[in-house]
N, C-alpha and C. Protein backbone atom coordinates (compact mmCIF):
# COMPACT_ATOMS: atom_id res chain seq x y z
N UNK A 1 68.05 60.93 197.08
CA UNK A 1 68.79 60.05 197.96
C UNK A 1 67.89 59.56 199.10
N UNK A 2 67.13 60.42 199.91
CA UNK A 2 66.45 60.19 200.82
C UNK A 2 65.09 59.14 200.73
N UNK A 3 64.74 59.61 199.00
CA UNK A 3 63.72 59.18 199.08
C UNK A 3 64.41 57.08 198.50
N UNK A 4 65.52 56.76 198.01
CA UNK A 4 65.89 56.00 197.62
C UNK A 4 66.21 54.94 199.12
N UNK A 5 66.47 55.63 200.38
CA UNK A 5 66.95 54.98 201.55
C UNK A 5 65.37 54.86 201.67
N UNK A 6 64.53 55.52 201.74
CA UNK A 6 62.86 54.98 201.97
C UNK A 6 62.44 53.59 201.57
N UNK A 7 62.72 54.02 200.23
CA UNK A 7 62.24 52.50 199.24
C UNK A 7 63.15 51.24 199.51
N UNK A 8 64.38 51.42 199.71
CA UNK A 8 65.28 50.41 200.21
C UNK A 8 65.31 49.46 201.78
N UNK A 9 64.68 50.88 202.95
CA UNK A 9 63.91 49.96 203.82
C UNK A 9 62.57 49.54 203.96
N UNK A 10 61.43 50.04 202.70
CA UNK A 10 60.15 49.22 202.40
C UNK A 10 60.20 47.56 201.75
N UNK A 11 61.48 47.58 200.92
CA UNK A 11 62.36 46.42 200.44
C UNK A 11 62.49 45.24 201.28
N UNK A 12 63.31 45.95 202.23
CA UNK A 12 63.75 45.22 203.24
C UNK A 12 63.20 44.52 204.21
N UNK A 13 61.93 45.53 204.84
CA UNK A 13 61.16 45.38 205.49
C UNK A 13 60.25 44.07 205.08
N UNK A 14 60.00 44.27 203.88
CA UNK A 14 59.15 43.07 203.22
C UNK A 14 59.88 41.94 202.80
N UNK A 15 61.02 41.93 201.93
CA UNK A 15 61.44 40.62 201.41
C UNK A 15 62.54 39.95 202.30
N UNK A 16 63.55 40.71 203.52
CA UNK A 16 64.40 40.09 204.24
C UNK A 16 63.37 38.85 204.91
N UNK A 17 62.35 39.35 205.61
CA UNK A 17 61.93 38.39 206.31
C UNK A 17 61.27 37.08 205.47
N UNK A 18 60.75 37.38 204.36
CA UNK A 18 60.25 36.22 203.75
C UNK A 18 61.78 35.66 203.35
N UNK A 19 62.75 35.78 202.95
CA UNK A 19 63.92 34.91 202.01
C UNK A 19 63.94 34.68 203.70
N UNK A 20 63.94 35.16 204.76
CA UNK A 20 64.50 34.60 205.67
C UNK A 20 63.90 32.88 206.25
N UNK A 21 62.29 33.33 206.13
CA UNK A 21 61.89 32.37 205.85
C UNK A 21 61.85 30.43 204.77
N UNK A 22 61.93 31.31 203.85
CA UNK A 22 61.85 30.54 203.01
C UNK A 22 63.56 29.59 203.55
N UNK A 23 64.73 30.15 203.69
CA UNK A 23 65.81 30.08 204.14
C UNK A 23 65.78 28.26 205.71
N UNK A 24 65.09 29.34 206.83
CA UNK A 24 64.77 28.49 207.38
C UNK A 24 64.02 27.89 207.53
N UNK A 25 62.65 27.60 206.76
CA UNK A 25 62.07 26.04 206.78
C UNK A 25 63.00 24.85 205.36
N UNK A 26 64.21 25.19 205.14
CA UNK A 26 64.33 24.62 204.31
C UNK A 26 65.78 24.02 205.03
N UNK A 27 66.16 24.80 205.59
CA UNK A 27 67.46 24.23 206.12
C UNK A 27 67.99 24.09 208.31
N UNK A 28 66.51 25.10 208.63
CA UNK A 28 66.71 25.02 210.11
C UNK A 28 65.58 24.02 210.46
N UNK A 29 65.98 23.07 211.73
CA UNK A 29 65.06 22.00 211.92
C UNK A 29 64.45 22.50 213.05
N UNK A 30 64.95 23.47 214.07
CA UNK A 30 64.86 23.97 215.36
C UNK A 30 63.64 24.68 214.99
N UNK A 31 62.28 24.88 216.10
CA UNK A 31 61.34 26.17 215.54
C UNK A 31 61.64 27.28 216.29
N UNK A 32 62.59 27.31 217.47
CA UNK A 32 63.08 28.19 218.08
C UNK A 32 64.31 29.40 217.40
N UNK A 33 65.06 28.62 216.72
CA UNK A 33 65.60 29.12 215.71
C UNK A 33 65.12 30.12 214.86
N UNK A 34 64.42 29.39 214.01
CA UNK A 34 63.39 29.98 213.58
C UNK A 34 62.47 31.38 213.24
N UNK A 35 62.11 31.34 214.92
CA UNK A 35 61.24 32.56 215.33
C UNK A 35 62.36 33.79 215.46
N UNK A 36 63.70 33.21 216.14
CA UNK A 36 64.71 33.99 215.96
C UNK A 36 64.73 34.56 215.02
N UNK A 37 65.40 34.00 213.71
CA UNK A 37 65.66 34.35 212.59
C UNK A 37 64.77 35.31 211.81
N UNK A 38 63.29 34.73 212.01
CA UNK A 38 62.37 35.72 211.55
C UNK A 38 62.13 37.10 212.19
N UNK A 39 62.45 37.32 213.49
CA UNK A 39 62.11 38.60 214.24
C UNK A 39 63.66 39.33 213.76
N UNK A 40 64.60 38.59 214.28
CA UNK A 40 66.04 38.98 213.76
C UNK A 40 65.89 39.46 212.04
N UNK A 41 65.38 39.18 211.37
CA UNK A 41 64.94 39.85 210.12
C UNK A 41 64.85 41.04 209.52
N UNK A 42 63.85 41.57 210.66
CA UNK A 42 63.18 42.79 210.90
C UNK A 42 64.30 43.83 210.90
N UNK A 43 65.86 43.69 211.89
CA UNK A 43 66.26 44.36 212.08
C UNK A 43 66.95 45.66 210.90
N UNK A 44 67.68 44.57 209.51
CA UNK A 44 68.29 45.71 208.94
C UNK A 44 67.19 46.54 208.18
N UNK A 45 65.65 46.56 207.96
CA UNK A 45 64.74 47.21 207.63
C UNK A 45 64.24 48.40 208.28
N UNK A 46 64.63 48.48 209.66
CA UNK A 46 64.40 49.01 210.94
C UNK A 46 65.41 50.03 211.13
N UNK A 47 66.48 49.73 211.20
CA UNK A 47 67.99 50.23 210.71
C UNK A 47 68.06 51.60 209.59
N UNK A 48 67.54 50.64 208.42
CA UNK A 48 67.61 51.42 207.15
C UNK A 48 66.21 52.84 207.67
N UNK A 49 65.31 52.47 208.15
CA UNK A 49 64.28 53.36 208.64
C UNK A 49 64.65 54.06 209.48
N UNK A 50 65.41 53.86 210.62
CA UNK A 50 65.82 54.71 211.66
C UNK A 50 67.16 56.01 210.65
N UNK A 51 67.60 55.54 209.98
CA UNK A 51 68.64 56.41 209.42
C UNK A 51 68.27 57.37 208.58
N UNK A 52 67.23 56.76 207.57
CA UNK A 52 65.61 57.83 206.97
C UNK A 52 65.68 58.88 207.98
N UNK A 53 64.78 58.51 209.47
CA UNK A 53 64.49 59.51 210.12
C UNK A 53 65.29 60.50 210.68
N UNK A 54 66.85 60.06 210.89
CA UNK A 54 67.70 60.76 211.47
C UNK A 54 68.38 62.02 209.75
N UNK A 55 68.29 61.48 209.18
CA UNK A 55 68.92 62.45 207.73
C UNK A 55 67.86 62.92 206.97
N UNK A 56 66.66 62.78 207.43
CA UNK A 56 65.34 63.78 206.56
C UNK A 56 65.13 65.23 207.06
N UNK A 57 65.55 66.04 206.82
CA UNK A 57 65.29 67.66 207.57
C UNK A 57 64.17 67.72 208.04
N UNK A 58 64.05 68.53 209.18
CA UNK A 58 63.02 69.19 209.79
C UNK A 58 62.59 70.19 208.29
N UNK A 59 61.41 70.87 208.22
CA UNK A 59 61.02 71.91 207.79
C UNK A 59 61.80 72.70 207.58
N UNK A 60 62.17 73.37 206.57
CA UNK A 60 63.11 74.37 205.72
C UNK A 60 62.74 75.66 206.85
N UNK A 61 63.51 76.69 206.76
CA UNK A 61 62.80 77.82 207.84
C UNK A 61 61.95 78.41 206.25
N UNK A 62 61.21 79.20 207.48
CA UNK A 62 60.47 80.11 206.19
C UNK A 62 60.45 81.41 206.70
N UNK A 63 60.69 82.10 204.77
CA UNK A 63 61.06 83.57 205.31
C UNK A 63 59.80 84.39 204.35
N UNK A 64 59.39 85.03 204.75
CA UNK A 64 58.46 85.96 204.14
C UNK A 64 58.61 86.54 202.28
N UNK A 65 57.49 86.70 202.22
CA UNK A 65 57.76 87.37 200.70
C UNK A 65 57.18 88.72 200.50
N UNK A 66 57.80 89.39 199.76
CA UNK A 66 57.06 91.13 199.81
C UNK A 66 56.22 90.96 198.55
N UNK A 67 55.34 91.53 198.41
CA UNK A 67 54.40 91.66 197.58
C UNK A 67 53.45 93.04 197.94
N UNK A 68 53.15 93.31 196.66
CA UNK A 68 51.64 94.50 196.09
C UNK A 68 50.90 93.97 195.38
N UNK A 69 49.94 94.48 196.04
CA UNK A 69 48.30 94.20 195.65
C UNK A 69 47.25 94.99 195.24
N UNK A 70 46.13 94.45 195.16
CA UNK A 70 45.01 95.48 195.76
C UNK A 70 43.72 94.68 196.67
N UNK A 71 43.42 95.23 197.54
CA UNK A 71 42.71 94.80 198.36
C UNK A 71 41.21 94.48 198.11
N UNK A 72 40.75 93.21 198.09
CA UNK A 72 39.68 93.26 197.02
C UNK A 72 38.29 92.81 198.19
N UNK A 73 38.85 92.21 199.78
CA UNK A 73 37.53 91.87 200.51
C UNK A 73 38.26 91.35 201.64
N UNK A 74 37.54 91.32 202.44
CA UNK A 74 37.73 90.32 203.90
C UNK A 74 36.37 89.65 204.41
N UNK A 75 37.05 88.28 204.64
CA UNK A 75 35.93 87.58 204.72
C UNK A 75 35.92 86.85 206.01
N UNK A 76 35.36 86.51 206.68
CA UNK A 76 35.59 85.80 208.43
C UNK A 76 34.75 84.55 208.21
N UNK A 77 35.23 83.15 208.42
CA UNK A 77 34.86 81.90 208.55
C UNK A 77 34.96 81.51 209.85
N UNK A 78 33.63 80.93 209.90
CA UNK A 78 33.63 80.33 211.17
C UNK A 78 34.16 79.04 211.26
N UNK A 79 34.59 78.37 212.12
CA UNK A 79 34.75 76.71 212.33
C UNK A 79 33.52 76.17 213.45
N UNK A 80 33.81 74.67 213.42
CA UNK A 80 33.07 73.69 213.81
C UNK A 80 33.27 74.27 215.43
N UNK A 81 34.48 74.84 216.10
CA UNK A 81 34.46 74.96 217.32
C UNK A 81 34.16 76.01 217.95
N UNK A 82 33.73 76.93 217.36
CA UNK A 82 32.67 78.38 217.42
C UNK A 82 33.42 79.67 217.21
N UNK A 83 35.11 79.06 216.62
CA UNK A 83 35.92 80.14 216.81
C UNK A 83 35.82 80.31 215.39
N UNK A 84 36.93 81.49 215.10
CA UNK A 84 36.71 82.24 213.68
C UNK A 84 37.75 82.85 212.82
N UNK A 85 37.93 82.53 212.26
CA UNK A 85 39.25 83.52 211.22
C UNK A 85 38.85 84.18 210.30
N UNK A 86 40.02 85.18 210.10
CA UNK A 86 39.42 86.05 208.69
C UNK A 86 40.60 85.75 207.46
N UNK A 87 40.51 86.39 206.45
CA UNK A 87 40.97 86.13 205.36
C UNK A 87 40.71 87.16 204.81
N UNK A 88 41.93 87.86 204.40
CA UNK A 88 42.01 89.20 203.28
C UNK A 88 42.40 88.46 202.09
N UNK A 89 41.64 88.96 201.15
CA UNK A 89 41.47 88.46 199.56
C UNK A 89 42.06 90.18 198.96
N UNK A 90 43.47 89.52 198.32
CA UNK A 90 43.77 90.47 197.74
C UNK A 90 44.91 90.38 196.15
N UNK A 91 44.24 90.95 195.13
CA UNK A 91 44.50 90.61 193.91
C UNK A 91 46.01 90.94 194.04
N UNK A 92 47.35 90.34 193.87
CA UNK A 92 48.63 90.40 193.55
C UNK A 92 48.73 91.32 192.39
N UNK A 93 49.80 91.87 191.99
CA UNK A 93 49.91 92.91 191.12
C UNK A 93 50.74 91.62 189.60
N UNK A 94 49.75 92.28 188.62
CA UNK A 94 50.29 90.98 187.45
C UNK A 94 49.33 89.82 187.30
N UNK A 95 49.09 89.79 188.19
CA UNK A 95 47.94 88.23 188.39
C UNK A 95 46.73 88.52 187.85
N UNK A 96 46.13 87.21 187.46
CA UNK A 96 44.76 87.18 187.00
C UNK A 96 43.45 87.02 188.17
N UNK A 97 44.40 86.57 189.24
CA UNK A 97 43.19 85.98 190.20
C UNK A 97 43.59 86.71 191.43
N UNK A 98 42.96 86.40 192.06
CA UNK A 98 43.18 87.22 194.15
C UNK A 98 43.52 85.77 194.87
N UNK A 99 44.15 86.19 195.48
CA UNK A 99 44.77 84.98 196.73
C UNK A 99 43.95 85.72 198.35
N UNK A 100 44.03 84.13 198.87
CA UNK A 100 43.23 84.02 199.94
C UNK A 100 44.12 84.36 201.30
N UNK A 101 44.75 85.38 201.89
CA UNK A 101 45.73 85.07 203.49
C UNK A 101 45.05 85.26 204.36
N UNK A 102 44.99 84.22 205.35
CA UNK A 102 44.78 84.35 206.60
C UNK A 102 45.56 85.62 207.18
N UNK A 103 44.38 86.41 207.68
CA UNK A 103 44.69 87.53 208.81
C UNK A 103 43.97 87.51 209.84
N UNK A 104 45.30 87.73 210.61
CA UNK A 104 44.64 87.57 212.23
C UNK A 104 44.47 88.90 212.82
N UNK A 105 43.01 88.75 213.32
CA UNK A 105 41.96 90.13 213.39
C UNK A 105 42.37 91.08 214.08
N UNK A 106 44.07 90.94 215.00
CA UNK A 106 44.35 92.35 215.47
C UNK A 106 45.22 93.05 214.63
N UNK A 107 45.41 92.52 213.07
CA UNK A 107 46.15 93.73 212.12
C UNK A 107 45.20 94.77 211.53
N UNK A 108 45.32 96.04 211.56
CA UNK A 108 44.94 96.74 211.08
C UNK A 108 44.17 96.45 209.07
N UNK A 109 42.73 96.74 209.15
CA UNK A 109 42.35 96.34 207.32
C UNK A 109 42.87 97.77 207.00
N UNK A 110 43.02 97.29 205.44
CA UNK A 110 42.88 98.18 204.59
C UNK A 110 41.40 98.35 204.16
N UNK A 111 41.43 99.38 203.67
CA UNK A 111 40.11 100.03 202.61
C UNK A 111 40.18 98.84 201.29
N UNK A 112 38.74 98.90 201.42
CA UNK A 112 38.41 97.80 199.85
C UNK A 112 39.01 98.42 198.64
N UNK A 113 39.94 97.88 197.53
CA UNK A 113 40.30 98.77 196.46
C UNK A 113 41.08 99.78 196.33
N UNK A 114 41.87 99.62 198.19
CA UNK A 114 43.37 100.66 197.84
C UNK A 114 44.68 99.57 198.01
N UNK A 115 45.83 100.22 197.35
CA UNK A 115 46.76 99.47 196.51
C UNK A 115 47.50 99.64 197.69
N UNK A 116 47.97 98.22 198.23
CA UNK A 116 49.59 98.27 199.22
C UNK A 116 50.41 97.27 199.11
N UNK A 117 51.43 97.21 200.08
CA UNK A 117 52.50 96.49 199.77
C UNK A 117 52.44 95.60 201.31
N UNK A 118 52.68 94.44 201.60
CA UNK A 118 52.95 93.81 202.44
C UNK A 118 53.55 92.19 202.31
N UNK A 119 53.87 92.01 203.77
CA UNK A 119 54.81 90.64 204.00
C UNK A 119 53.96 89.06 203.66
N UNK A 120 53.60 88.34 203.52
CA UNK A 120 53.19 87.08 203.82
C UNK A 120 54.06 85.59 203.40
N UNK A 121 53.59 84.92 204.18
CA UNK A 121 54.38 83.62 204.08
C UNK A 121 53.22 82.61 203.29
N UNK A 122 54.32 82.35 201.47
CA UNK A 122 53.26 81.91 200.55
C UNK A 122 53.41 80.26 200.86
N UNK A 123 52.21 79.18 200.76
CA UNK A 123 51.90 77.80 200.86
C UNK A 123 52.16 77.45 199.51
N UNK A 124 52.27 77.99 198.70
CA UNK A 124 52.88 77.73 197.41
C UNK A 124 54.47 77.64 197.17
N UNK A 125 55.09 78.59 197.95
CA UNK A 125 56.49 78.72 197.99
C UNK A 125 56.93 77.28 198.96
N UNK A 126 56.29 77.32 200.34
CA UNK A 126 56.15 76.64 200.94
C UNK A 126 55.14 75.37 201.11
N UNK A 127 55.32 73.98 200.48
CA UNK A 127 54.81 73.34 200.69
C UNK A 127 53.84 73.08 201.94
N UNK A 128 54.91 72.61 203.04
CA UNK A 128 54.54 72.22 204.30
C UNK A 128 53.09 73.21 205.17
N UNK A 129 53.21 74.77 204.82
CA UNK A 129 52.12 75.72 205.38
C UNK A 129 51.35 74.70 204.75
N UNK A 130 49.73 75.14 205.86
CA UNK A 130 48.58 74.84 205.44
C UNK A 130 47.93 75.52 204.64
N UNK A 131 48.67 76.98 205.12
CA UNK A 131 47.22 78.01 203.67
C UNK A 131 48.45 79.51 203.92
N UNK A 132 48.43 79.94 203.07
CA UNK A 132 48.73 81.53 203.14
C UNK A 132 48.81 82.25 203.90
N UNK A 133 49.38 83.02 204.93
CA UNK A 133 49.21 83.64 206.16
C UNK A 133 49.80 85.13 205.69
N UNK A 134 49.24 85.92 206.09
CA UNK A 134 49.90 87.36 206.58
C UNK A 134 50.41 87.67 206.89
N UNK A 135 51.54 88.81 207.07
CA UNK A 135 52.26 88.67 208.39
C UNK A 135 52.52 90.39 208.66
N UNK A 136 52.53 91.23 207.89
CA UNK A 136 52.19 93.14 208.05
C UNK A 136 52.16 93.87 207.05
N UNK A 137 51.62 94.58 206.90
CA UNK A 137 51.48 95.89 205.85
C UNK A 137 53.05 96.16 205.98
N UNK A 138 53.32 96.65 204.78
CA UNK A 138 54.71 97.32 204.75
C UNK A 138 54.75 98.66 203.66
N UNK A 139 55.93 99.45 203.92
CA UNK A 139 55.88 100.42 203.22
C UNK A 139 55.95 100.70 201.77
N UNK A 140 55.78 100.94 200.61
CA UNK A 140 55.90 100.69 199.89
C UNK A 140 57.51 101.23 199.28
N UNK A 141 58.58 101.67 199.93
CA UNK A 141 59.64 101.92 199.59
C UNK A 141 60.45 100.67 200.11
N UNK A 142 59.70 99.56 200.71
CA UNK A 142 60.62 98.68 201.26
C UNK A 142 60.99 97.61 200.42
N UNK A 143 60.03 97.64 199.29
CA UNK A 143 60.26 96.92 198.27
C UNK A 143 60.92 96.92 197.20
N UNK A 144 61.73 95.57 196.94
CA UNK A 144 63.12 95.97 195.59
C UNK A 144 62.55 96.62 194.55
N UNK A 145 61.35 96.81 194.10
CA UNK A 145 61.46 96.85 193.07
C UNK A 145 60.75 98.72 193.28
N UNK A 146 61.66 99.58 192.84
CA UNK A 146 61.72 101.11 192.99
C UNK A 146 60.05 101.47 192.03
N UNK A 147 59.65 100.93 191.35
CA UNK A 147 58.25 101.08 190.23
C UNK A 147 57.12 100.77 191.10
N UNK A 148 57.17 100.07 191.81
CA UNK A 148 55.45 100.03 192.79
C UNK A 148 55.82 101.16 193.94
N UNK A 149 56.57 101.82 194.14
CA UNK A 149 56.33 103.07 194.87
C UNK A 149 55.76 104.37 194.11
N UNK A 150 55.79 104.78 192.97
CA UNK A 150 55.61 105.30 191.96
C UNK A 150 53.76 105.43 191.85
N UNK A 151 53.50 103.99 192.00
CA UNK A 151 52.14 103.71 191.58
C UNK A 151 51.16 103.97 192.59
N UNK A 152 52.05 103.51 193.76
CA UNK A 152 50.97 103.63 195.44
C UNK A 152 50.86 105.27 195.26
N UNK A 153 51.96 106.04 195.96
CA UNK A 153 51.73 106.86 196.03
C UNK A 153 51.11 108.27 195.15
């Protein structure tokens, strides 16, 4: 729907004012008129855009996901502005590959190659994130599924 009110004021935006045109050099003699008509044009395109912006949601909230892993590295990148982040790389349980989360350097690391359970907010689940973030170690009984407590401990 939303995306249909988009395309309907890109429509608008473009062809009201030309038929408007075409309209008045064919039947208005005034050039004052005219300029009217053509700026007056603009409006129901403007309209249809302002109503886009008012009925498109803000950002969905985002809620964390529990997951087990194993902890496979941490790595710290620098940026262009001399500051620095780190990133725990840690293989998901099931998966073929390790995912990248940003961790911010006052959470406690784990040991390279021991198995835990924690929170993060996935950029996959969530479009809008920029990258994967962290968010705490958690216990491993906090998780639905009663079989990865079994395994940690």
């Amino acid at each position: 729907m939303l995306t249909f009110i988009l395309l309907l004021g890109f429509f608008n935006i473009v062809f009201i004012p030309m038929l408007c045109m075409l309209y008045a050099e064919a039947k208005l003699i005034n050039n004052d008129s005219k300029k009217i008509l053509f700026w007056l044009s603009f409006l129901p395109g403007a309209c249809i855009f302002l109503l886009y912006g008012v009925l498109k949601p803000n950002n969905p909230p985002v809620t964390s996901s529990k997951e087990c892993g194993v902890v496979q590295s941490y790595q710290v990148y620098k940026t262009r502005g001399g500051t620095q982040h780190e990133s725990v790389i840690i293989r998901f349980n099931g998966a073929k590959y390790s995912r990248y989360l940003y961790f911010d350097q006052h959470f406690e690391k784990m040991p390279k190659g021991q198995r835990v359970c924690f929170e993060y907010l996935d950029k996959f689940k969530y479009p809008h994130l920029s990258k994967s973030k962290f968010v705490k170690w958690i216990d491993p009984t906090e998780m639905p599924t009663s079989t990865e407590v079994n395994h940690i401990k």
